[in-house]
N, C-alpha and C. Protein backbone atom coordinates (compact mmCIF):
# COMPACT_ATOMS: atom_id res chain seq x y z
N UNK A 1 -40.37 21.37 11.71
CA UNK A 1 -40.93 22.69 11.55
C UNK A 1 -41.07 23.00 10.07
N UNK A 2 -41.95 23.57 9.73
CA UNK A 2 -42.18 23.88 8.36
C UNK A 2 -42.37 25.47 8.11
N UNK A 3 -41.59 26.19 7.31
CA UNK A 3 -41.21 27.46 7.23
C UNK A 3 -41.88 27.86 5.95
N UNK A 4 -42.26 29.26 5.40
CA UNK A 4 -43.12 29.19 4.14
C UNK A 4 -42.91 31.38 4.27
N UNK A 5 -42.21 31.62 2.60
CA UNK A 5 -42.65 32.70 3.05
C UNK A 5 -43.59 33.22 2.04
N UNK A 6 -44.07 33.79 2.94
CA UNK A 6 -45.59 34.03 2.26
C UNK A 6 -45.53 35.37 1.73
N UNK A 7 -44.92 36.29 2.23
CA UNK A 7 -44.98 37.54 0.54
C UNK A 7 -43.91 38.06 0.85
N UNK A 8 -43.51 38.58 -0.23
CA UNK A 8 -42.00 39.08 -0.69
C UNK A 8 -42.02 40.44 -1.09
N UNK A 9 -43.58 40.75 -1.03
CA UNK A 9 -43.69 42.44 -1.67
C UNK A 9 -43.50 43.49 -0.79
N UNK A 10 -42.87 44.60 -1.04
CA UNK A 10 -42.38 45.59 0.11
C UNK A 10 -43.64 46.15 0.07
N UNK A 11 -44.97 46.12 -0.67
CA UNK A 11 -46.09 46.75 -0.35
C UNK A 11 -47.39 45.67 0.18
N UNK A 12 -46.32 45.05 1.52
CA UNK A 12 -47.75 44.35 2.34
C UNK A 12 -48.66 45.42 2.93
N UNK A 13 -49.91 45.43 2.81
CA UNK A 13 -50.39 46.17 3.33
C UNK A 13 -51.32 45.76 5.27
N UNK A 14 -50.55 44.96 5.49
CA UNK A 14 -51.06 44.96 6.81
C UNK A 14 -49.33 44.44 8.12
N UNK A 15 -49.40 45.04 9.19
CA UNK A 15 -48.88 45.43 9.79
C UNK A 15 -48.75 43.86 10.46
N UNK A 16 -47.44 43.50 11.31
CA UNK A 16 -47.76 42.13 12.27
C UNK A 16 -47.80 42.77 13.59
N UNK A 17 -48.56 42.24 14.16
CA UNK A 17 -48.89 42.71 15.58
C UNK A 17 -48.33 42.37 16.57
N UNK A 18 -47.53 42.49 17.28
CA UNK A 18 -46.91 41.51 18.86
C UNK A 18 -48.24 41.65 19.39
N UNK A 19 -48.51 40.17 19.46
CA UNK A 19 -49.89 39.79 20.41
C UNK A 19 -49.78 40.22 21.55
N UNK A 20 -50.15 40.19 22.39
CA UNK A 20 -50.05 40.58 24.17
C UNK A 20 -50.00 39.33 24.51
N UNK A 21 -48.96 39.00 25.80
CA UNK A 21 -48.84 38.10 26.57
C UNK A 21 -48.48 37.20 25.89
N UNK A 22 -47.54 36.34 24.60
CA UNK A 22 -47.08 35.77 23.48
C UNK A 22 -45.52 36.05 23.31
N UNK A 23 -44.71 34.97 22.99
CA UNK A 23 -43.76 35.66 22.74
C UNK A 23 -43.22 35.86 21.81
N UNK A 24 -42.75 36.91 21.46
CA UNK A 24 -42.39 37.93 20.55
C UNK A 24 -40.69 37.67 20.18
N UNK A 25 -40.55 36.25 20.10
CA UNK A 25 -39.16 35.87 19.18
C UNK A 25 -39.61 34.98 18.38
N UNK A 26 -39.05 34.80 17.37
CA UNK A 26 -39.05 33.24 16.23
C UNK A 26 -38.38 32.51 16.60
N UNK A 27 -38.44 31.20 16.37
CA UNK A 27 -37.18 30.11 16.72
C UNK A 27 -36.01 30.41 15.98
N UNK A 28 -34.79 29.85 16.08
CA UNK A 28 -33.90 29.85 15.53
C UNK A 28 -33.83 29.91 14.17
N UNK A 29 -34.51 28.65 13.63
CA UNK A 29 -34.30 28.43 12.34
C UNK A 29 -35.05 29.59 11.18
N UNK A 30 -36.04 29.98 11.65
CA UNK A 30 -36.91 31.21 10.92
C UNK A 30 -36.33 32.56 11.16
N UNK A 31 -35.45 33.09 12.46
CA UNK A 31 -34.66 34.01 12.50
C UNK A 31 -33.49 34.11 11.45
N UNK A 32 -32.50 32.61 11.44
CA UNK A 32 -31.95 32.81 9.98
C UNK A 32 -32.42 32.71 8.74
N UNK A 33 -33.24 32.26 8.79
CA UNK A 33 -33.96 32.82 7.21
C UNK A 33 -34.19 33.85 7.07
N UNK A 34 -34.88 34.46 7.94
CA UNK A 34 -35.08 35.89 8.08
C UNK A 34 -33.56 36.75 7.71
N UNK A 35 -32.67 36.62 8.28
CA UNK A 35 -31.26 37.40 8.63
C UNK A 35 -30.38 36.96 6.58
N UNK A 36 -31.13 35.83 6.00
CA UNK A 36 -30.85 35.54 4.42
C UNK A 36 -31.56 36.34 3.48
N UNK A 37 -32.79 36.52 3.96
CA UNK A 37 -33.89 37.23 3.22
C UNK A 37 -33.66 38.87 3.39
N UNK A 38 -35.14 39.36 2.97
CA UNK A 38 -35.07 40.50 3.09
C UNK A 38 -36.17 41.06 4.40
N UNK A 39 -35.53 42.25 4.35
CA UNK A 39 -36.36 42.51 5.86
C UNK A 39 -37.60 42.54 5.61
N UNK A 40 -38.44 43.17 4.31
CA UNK A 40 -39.74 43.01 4.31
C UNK A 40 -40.92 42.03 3.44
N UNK A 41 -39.71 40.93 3.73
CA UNK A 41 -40.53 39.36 3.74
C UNK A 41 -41.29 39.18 5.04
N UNK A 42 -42.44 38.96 4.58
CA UNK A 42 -43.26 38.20 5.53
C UNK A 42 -42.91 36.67 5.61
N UNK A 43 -42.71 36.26 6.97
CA UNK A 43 -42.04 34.68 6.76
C UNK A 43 -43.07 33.85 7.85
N UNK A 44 -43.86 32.70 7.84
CA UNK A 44 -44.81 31.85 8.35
C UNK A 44 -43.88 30.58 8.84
N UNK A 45 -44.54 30.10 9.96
CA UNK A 45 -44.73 28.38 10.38
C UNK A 45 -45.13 28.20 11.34
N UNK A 46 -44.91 26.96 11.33
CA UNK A 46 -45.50 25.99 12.22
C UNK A 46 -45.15 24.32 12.78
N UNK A 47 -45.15 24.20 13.85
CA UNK A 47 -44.69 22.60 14.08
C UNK A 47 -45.83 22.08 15.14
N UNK A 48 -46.19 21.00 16.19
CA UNK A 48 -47.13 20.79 16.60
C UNK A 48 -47.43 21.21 17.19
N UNK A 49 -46.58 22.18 18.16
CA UNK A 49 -46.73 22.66 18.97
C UNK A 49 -47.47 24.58 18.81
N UNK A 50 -47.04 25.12 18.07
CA UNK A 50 -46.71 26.98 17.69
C UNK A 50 -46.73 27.18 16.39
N UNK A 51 -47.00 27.89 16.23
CA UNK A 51 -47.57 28.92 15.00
C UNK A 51 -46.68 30.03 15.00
N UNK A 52 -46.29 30.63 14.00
CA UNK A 52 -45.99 32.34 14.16
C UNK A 52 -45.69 33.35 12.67
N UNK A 53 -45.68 34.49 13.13
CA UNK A 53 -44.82 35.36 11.99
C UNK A 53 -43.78 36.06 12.43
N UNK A 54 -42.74 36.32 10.84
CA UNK A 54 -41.41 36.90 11.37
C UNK A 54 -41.90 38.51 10.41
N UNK A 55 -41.81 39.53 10.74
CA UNK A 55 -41.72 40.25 9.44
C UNK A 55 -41.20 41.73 9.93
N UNK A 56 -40.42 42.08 9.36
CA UNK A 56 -39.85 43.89 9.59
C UNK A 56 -39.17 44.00 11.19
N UNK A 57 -38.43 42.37 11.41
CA UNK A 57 -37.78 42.60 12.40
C UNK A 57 -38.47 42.13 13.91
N UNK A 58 -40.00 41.89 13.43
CA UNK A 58 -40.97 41.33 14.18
C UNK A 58 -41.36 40.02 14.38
N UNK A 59 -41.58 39.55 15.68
CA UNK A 59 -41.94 38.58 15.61
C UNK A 59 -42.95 37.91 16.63
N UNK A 60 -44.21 37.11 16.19
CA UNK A 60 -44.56 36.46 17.15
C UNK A 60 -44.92 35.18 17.45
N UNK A 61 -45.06 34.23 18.41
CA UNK A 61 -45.36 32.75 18.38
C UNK A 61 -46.61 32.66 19.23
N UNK A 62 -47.63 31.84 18.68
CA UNK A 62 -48.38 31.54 19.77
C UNK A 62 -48.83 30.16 19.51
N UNK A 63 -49.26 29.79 20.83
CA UNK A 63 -49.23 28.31 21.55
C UNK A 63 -50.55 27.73 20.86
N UNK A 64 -50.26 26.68 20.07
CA UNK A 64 -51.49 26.47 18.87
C UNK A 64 -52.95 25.42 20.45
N UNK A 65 -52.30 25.15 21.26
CA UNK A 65 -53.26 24.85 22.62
C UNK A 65 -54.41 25.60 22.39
N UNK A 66 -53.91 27.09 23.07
CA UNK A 66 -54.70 27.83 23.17
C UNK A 66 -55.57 28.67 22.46
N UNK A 67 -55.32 27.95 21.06
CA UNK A 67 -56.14 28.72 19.93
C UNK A 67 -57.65 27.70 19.92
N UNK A 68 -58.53 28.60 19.54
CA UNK A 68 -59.97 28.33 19.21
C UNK A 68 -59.93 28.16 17.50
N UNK A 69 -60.10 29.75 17.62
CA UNK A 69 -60.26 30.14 15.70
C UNK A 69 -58.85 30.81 15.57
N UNK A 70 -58.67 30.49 13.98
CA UNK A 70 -58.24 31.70 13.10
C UNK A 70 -58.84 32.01 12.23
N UNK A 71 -58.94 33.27 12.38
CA UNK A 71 -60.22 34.25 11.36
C UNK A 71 -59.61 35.59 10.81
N UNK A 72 -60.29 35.51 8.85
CA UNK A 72 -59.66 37.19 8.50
C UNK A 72 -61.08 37.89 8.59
N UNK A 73 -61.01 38.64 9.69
CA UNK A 73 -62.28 39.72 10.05
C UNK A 73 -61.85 41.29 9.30
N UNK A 74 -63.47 41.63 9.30
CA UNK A 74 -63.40 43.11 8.92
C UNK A 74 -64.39 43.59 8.52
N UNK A 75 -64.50 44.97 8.69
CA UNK A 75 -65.57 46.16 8.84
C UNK A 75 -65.34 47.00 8.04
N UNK A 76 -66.04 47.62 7.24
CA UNK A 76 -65.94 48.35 6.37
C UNK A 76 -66.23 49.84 6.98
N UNK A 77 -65.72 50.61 6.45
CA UNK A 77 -65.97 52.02 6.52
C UNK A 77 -67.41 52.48 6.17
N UNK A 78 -68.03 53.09 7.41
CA UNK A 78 -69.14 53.66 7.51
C UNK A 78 -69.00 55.04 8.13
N UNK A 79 -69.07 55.49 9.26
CA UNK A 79 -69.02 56.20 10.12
C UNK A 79 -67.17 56.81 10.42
N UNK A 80 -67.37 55.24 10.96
CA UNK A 80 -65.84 55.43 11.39
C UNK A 80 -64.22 55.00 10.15
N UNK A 81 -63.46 54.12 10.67
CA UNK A 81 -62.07 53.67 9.91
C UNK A 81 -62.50 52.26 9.04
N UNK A 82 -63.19 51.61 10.02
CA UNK A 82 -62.87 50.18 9.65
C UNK A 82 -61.91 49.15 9.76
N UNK A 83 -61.24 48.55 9.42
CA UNK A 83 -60.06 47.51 9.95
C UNK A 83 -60.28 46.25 8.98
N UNK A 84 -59.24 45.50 9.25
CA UNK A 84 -58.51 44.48 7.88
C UNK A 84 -57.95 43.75 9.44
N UNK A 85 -58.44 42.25 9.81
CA UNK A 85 -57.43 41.90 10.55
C UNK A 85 -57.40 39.99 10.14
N UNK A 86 -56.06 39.56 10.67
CA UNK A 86 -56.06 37.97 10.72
C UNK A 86 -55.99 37.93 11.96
N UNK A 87 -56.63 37.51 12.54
CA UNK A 87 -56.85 37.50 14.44
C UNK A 87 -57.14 35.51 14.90
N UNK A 88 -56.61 36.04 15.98
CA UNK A 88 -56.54 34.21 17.09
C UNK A 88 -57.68 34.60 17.73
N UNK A 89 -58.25 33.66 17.84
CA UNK A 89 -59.88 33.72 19.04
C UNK A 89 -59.10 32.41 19.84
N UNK A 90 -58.81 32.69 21.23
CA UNK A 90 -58.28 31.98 22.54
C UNK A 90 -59.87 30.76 22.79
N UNK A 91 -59.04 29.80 23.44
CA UNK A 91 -60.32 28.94 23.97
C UNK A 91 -60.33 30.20 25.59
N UNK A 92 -61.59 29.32 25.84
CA UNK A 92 -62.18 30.11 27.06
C UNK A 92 -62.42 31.57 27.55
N UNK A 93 -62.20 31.85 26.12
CA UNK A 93 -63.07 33.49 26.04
C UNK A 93 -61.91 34.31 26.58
N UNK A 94 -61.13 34.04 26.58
CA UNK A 94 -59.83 34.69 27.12
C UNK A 94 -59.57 36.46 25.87
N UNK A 95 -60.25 36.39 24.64
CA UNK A 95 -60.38 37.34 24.18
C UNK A 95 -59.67 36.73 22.80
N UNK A 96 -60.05 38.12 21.57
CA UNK A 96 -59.63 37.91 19.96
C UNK A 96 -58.24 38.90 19.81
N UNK A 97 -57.04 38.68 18.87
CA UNK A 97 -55.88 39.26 19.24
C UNK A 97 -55.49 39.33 17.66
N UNK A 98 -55.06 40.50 17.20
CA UNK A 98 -54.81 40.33 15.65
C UNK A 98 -53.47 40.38 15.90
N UNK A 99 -52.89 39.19 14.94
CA UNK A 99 -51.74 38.85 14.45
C UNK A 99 -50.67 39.67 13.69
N UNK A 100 -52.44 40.32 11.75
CA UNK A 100 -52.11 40.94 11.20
C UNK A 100 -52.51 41.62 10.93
N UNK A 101 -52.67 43.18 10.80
CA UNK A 101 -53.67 44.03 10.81
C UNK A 101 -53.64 45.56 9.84
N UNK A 102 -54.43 45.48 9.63
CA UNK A 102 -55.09 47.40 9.13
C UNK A 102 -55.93 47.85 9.66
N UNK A 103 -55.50 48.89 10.71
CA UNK A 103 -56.04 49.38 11.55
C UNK A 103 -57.28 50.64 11.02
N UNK A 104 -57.34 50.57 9.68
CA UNK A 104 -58.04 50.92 9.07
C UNK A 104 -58.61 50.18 7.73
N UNK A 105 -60.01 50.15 7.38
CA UNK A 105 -60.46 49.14 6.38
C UNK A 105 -59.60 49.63 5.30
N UNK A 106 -59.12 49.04 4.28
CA UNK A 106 -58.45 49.39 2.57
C UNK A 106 -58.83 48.31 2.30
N UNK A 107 -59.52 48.26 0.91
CA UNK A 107 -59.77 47.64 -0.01
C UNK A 107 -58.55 46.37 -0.40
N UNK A 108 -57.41 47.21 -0.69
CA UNK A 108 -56.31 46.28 -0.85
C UNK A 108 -55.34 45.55 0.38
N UNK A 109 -55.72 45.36 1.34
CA UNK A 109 -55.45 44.55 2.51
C UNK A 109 -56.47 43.02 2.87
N UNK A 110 -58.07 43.51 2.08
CA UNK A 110 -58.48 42.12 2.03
C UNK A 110 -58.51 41.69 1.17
N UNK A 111 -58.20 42.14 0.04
CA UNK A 111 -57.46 41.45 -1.08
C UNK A 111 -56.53 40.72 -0.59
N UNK A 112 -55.66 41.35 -0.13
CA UNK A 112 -54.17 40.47 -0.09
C UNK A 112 -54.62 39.37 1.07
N UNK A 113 -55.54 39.37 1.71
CA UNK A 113 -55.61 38.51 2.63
C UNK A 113 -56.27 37.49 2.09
N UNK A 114 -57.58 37.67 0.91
CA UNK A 114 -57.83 36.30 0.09
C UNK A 114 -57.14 36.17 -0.61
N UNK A 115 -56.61 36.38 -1.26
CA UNK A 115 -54.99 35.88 -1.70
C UNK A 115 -54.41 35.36 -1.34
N UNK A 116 -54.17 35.80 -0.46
CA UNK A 116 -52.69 34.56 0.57
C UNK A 116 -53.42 33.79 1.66
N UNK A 117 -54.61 32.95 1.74
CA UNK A 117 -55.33 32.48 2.53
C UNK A 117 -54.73 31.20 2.58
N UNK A 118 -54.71 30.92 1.35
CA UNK A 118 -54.40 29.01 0.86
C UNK A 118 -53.08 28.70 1.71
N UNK A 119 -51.71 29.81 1.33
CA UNK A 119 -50.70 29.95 2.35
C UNK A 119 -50.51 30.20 3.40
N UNK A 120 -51.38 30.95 3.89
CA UNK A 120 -51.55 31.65 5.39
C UNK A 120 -51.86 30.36 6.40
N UNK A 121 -52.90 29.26 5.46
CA UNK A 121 -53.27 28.26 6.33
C UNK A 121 -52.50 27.74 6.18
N UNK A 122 -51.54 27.18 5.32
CA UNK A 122 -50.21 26.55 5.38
C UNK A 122 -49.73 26.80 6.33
N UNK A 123 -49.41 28.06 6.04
CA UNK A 123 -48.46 28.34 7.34
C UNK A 123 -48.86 28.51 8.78
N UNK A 124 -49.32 28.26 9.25
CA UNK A 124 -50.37 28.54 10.46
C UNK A 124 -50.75 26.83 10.94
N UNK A 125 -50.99 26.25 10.02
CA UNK A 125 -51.01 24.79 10.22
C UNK A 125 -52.87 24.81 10.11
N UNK A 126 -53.48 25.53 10.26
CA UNK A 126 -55.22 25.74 10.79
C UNK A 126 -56.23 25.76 9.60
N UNK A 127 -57.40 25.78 9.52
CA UNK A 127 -58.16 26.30 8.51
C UNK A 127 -58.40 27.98 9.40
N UNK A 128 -58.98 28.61 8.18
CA UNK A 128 -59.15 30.24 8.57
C UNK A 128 -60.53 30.70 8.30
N UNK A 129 -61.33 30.95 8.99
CA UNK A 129 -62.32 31.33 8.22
C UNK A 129 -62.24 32.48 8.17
N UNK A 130 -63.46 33.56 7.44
CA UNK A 130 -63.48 34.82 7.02
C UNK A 130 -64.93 35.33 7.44
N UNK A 131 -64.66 36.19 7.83
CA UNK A 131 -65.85 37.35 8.90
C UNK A 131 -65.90 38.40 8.91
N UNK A 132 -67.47 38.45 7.50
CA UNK A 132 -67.58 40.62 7.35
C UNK A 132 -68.17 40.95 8.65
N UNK A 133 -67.82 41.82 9.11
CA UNK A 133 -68.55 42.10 10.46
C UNK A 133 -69.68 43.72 9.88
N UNK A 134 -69.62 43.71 8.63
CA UNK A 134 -70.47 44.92 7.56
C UNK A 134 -69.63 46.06 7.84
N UNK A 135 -70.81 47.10 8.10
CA UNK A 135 -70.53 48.97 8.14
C UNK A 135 -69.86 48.82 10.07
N UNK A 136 -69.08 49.89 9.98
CA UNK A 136 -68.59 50.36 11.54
C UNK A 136 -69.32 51.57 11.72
N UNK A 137 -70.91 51.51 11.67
CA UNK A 137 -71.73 52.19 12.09
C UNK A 137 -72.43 52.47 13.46
């Protein structure tokens, strides 16, 4: 298993999501890192099997099988909020599920997300692509 933590700043600006239907513990070994660290480390990995994040006490794993894509999507503020997300696209259309998110567009959330891309795929084990989806008009 390969463990990686990927930011250490108490001003992450995007939230980790408990996916639906995923489970929502870390393995052992990333829980004690977690329980060494600080609570608002974001902490990544991966082995052949699973993927996940630990962060603010949170956690989720999902089954790298059933992944299609990983993608950092987002919409800018038009009309409405907008959104900042790192989302799983499932094989068989089973639906898109954000991991990590701003449930509203900020400027400084896709920053931090090209920023920490190079690591994110580290940690994730995947390539990621990136998807303006424009105005939420």
């Amino acid at each position: 298993m390969k463990i990686f933590t990927i930011d250490e700043s108490t001003k992450n600006p995007l939230e980790l999501t408990q996916v639906k239907g995923h489970l929502w513990k870390a393995p052992q070994e990333v829980e004690a890192l977690a329980k060494n660290g600080k609570l608002w480390h974001l902490i990544g990995w991966h082995d052949s099997k699973q993927f996940g994040f630990y962060h603010k006490r949170k956690a989720v794993t999902i089954n790298l099988r059933e992944v299609e894509i990983v993608s950092i999507n987002y919409m800018t503020r038009a009309k409405g909020k907008g959104w900042v997300a790192l989302e799983v696209k499932y094989h068989d259309n089973v639906g898109v599920y954000p991991i990590l998110e701003s449930k509203t567009y900020k400027k400084e959330a896709l920053e931090w997300c090209m920023e920490k891309i190079e690591v994110l795929q580290e940690a994730i084990g995947l390539e990621i692509e990136v998807n303006n989806y424009g105005h939420d008009c």
